[in-house]
Protein backbone atom coordinates (compact mmCIF):
# COMPACT_ATOMS: atom_id res chain seq x y z
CA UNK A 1 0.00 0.00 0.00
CA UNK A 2 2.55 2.30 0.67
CA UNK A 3 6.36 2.28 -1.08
CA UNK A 4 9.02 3.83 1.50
CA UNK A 5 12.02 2.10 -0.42
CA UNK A 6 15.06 4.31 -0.01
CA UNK A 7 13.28 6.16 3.03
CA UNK A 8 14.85 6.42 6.48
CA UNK A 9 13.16 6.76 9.48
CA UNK A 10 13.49 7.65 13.22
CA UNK A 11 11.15 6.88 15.87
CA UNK A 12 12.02 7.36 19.60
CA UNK A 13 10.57 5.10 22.14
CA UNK A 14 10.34 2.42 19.80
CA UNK A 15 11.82 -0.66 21.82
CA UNK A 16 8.35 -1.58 22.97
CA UNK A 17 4.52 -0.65 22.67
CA UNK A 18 3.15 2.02 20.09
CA UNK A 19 6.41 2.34 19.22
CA UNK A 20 7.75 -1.00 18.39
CA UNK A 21 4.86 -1.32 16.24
CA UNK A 22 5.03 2.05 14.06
CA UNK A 23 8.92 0.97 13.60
CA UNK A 24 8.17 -2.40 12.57
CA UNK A 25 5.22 -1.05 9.79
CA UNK A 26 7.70 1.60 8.58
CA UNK A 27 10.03 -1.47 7.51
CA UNK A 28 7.25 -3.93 5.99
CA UNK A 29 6.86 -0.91 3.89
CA UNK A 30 10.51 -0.53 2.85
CA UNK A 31 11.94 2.06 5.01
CA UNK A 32 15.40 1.46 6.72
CA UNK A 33 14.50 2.74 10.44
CA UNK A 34 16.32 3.53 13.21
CA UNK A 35 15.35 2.68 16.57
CA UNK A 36 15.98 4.99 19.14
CA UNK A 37 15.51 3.83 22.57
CA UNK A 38 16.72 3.91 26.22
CA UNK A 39 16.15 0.19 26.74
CA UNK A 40 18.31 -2.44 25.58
CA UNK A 41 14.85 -4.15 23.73
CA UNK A 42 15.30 -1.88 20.69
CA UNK A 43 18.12 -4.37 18.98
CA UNK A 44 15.30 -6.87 19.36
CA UNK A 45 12.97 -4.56 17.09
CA UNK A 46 16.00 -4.16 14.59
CA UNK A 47 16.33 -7.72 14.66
CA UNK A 48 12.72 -7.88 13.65
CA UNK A 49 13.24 -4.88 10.88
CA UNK A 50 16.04 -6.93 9.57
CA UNK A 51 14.26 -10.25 9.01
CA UNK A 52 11.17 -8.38 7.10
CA UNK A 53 13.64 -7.47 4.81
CA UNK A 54 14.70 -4.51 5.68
CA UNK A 55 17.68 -2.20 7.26
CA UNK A 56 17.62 -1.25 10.83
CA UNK A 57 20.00 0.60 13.14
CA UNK A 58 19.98 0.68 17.25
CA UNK A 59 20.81 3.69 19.17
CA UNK A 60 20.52 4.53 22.93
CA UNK A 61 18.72 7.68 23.25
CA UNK A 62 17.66 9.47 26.27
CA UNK A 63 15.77 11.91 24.47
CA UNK A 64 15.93 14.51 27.61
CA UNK A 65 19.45 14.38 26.48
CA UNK A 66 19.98 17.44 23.91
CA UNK A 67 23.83 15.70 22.99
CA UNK A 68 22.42 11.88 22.66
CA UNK A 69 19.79 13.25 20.09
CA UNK A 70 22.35 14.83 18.21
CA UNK A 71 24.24 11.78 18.19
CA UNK A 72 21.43 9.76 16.90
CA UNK A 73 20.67 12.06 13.81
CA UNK A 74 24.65 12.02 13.35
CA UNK A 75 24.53 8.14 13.50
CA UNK A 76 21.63 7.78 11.12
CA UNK A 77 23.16 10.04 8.43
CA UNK A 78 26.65 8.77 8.62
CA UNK A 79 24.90 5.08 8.28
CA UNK A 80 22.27 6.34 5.90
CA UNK A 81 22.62 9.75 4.79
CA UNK A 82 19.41 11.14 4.74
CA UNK A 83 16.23 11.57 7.02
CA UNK A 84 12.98 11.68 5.39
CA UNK A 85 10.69 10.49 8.37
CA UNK A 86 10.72 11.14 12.34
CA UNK A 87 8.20 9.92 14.37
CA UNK A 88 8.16 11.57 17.80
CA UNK A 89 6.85 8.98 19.98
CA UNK A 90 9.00 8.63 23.37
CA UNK A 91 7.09 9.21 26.38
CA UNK A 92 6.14 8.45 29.97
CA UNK A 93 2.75 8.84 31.92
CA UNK A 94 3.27 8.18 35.70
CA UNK A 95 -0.03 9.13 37.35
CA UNK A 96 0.55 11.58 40.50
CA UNK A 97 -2.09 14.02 42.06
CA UNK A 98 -1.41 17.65 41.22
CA UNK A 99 -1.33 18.33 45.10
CA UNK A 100 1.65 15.48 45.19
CA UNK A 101 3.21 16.14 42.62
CA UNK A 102 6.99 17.45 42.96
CA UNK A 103 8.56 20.16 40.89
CA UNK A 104 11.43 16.99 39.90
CA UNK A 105 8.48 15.11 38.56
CA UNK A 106 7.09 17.55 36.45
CA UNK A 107 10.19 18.32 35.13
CA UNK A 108 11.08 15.13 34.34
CA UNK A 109 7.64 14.11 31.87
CA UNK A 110 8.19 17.65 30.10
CA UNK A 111 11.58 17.15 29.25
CA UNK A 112 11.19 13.73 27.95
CA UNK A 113 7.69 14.12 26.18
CA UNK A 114 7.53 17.91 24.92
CA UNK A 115 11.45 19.13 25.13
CA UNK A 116 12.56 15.66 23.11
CA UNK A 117 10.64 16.14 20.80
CA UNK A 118 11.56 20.08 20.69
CA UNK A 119 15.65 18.22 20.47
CA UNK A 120 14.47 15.88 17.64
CA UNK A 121 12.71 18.30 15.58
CA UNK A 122 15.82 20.86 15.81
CA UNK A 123 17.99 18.01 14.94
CA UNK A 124 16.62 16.40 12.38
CA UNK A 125 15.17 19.94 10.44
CA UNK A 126 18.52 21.11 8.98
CA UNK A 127 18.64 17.68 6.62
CA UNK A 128 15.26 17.94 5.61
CA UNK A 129 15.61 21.53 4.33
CA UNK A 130 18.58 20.37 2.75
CA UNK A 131 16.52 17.70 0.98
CA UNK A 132 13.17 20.17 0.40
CA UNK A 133 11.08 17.02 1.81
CA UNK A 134 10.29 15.58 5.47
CA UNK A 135 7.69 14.32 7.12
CA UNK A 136 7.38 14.84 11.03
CA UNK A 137 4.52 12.71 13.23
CA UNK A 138 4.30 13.91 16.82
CA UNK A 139 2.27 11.61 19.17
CA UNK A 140 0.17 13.55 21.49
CA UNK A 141 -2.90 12.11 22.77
CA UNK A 142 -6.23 12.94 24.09
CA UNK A 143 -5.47 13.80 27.52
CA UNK A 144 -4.33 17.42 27.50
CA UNK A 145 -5.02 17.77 23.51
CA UNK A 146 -8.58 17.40 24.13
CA UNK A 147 -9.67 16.11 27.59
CA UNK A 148 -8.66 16.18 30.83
CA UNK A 149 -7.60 13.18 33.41
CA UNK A 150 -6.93 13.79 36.56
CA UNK A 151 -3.60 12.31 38.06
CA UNK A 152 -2.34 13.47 34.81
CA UNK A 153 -1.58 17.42 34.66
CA UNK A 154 2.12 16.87 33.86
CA UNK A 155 1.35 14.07 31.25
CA UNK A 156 -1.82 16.58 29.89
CA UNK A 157 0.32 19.74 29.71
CA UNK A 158 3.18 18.08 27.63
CA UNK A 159 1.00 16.42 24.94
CA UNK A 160 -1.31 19.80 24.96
CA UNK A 161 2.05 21.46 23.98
CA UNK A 162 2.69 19.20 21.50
CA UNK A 163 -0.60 20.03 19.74
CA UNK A 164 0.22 23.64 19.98
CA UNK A 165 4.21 23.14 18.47
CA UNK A 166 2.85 21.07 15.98
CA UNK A 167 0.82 23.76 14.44
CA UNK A 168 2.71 26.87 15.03
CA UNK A 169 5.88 24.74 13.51
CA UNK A 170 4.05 23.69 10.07
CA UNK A 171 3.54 27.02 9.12
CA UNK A 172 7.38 27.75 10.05
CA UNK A 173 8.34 24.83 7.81
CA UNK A 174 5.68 24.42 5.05
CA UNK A 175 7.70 26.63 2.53
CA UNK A 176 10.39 23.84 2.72
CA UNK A 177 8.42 20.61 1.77
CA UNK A 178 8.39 19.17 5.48
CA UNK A 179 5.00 18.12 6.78
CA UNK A 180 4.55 18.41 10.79
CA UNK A 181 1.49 16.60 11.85
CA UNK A 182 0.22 14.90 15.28
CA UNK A 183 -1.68 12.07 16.56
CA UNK A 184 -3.82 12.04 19.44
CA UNK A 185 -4.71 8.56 20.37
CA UNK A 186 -7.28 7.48 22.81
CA UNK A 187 -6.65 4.37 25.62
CA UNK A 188 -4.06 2.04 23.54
CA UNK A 189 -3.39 -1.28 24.60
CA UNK A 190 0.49 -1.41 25.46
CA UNK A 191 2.76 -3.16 28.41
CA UNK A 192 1.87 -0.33 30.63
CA UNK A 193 -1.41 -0.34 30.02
CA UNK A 194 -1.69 -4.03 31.97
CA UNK A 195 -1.31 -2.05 35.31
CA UNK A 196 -4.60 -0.60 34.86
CA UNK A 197 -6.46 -3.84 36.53
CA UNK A 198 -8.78 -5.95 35.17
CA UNK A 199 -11.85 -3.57 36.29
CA UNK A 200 -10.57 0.17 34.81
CA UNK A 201 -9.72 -2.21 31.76
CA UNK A 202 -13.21 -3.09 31.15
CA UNK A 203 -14.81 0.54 32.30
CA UNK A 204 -12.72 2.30 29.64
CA UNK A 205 -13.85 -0.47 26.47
CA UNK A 206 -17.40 -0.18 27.54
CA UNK A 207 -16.58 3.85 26.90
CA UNK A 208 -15.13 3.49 23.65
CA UNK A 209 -18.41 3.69 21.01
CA UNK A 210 -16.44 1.57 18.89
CA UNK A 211 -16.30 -1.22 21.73
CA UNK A 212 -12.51 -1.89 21.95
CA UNK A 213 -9.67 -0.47 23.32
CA UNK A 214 -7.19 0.89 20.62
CA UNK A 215 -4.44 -1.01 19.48
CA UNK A 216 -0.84 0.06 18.69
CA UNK A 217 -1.31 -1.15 15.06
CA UNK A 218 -3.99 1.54 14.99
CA UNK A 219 -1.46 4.45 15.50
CA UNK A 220 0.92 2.98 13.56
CA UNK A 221 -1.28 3.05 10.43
CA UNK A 222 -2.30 6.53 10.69
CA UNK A 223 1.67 6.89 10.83
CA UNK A 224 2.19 5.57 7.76
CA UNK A 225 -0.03 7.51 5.91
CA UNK A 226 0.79 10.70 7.40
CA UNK A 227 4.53 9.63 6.43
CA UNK A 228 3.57 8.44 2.91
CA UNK A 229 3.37 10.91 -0.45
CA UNK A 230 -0.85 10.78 0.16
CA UNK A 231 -0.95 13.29 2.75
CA UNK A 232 1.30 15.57 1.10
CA UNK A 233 -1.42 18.11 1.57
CA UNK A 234 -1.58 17.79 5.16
CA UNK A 235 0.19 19.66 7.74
CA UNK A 236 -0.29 20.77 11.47
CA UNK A 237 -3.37 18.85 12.28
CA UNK A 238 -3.22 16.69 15.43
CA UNK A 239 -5.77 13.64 14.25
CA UNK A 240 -7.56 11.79 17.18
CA UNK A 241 -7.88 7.91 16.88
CA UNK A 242 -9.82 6.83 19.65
CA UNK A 243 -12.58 4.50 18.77
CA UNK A 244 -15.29 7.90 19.60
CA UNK A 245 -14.07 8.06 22.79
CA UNK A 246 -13.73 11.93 22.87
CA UNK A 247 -17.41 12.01 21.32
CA UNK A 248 -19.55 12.02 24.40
């Protein structure tokens, strides 16, 4: 359905969950990806990328870490020598009360979900203006984009912010070929979303209209079409995929 031969990608956080997934449909489609991650499980997903066929390339990245972003976009075009595709998708969610919440705490979710992405774009941007083409993907989500949760204001403020960069930064970039888009996904089915217990797991389906909870294969497809040549024409819209959960 979709030809990324010769593309190269980058997506952060993609050892495990949402992320493992969007890497691993990147390279059934052709692209050579890299797979940024903290965790030692992301040469397992290039191990994957290379039996479909495909090129792969692990690198640690704390993306907090302005120098170890550099030194992933360095890696990738010294291996590859182009970027044409970052996905933005490193991120944490630890639930904490705004009254408990600690000034360390909130620092910490901002830096890795709104200020990596803020290191990856700045990285990454120079090469695509070079090239006149580039399609960015920022994961956001529902909480903060549209709704609320409570337990979540540090989670809610990041991925709001990413909404807002995503927008302001299209019209910065449109003049250059480079697509900046986001994804807001509802309640996704991922290894941290087992925690939730077997009753919160079953109150949040029965709120999805569609009946299910999303699935990382969900996100990942809106990915690829927001990284393909078809949605050439759109730029700095954060798209919600959440089964109609934001509908009521």
């Amino acid at each position: 359905m979709y030809d990324f031969k010769d593309k190269v990608a980058i997506v952060t956080g993609a050892g495990q969950g949402i992320g493992r997934t969007i890497a691993l449909s990147l390279a059934k489609e052709g692209a050579k990806v890299v797979v940024a991650d903290l965790s030692d499980k992301r040469f397992e997903v290039v191990g994957e990328i290379k039996a479909l066929g495909s090129e792969g390339l692990a690198v640690r990245c704390d993306v907090s870490d302005k120098e170890e972003v550099k030194g992933v976009v360095r890696e990738t075009l010294e291996k590859f020598g182009r970027v044409d595709i970052l996905v933005n998708n490193a991120g944490i969610y630890p639930f904490k009360t705004f009254s408990e919440m600690t000034e360390q705490e909130w620092d910490k979710v901002l830096n890795i979900n709104l200020k990596g992405t803020f290191y990856f774009i700045k990285a990454v941007l120079p090469k695509m203006i070079e090239q006149k083409k580039g399609k960015i993907i920022n994961i956001s989500s529902i909480a903060g984009a549209v709704v609320g949760f409570s337990g979540l204001a540090h989670y809610s403020a990041s991925k709001a912010a990413i909404a807002g960069l995503t927008k302001s930064l299209a019209l910065e970039v449109a003049k250059h070929g480079i697509n900046i888009n986001a994804i807001a996904p509802g309640p996704v089915e991922t290894p941290g979303t087992e925690a939730t217990g077997e009753e919160l797991y079953e109150q949040t389906r029965k709120a999805i209209p569609i009946g299910r909870w999303g699935r990382p294969e969900d996100v990942a497809d809106l990915v690829l079409f927001l990284a393909g040549d078809k949605s050439d024409f759109i730029t700095g819209q954060c798209i919600i995929t959440d089964g109609g959960y934001t509908l009521q």
